[in-house]
Protein backbone atom coordinates (compact mmCIF):
# COMPACT_ATOMS: atom_id res chain seq x y z
CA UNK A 1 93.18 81.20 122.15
CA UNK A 2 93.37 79.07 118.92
CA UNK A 3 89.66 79.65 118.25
CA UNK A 4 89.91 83.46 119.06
CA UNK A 5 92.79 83.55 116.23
CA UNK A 6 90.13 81.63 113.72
CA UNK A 7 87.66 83.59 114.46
CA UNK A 8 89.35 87.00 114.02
CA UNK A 9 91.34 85.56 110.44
CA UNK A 10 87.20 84.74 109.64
CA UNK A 11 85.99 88.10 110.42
CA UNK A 12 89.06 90.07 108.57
CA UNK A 13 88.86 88.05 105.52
CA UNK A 14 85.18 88.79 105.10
CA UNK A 15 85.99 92.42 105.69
CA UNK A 16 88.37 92.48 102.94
CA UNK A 17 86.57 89.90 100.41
CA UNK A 18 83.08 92.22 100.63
CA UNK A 19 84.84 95.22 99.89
CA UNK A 20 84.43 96.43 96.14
CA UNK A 21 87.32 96.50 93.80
CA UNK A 22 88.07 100.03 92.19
CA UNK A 23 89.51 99.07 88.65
CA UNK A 24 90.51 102.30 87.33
CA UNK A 25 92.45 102.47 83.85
CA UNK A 26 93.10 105.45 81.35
CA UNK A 27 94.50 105.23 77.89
CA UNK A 28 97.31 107.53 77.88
CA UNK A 29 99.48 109.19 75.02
CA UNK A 30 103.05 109.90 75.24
CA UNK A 31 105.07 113.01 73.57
CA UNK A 32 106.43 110.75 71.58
CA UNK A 33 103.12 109.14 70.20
CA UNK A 34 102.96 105.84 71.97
CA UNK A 35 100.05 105.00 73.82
CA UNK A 36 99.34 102.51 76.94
CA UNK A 37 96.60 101.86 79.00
CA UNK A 38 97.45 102.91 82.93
CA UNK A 39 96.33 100.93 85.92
CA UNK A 40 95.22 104.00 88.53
CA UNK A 41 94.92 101.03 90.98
CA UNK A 42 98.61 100.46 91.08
CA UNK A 43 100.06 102.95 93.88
CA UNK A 44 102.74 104.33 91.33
CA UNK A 45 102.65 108.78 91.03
CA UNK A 46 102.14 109.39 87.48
CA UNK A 47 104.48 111.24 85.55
CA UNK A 48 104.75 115.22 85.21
CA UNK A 49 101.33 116.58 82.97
CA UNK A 50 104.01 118.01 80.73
CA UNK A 51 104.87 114.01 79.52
CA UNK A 52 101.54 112.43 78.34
CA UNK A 53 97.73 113.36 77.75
CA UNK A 54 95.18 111.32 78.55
CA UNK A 55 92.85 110.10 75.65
CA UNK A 56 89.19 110.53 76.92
CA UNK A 57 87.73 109.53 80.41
CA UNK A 58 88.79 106.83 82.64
CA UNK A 59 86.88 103.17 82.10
CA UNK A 60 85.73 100.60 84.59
CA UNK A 61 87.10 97.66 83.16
CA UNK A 62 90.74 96.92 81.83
CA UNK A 63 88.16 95.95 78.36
CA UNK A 64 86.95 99.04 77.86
CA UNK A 65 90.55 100.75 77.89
CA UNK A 66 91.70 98.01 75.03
CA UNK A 67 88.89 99.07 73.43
CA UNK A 68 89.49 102.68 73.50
CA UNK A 69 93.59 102.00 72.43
CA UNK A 70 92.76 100.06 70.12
CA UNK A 71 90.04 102.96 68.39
CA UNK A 72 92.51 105.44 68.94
CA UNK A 73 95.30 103.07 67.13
CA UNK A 74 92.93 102.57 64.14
CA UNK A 75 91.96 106.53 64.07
CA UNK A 76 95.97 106.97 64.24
CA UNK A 77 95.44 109.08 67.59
CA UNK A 78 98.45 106.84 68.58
CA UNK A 79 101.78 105.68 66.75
CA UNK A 80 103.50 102.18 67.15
């Protein structure tokens, strides 16, 4: 029974190491001019359309979405 445990803990942690990671961010800016980068892959609903726009598409890595704040705080796209 012992070995049946190890060897079903094996085969489920292999399942979930070999399956990809979605990293999904978006820079996103307020009505009231501040801007922050969101993490889509946190299960939290996103606030009413009416709140925020999104600034451009959403990026693969959390790099490119400091990249992108940081162009729109330079362009003054975004306050603070």
């Amino acid at each position: 029974m012992t070995r049946l445990t190890l060897a079903l803990t094996a085969v489920a942690l292999f399942a979930v190491s070999s399956m990809p990671a979605k990293a999904d961010w978006s820079v996103i800016r307020w009505n009231s001019g501040y801007c922050q980068i969101w993490d889509h892959a946190v299960p939290t609903p996103l606030p009413p359309l009416n709140e925020f726009t999104a600034l451009g598409p959403r990026f693969v890595t959390f790099g490119e979405a400091f990249g992108a704040l940081d162009r729109a705080i330079q362009t003054r796209a975004c306050g603070w």
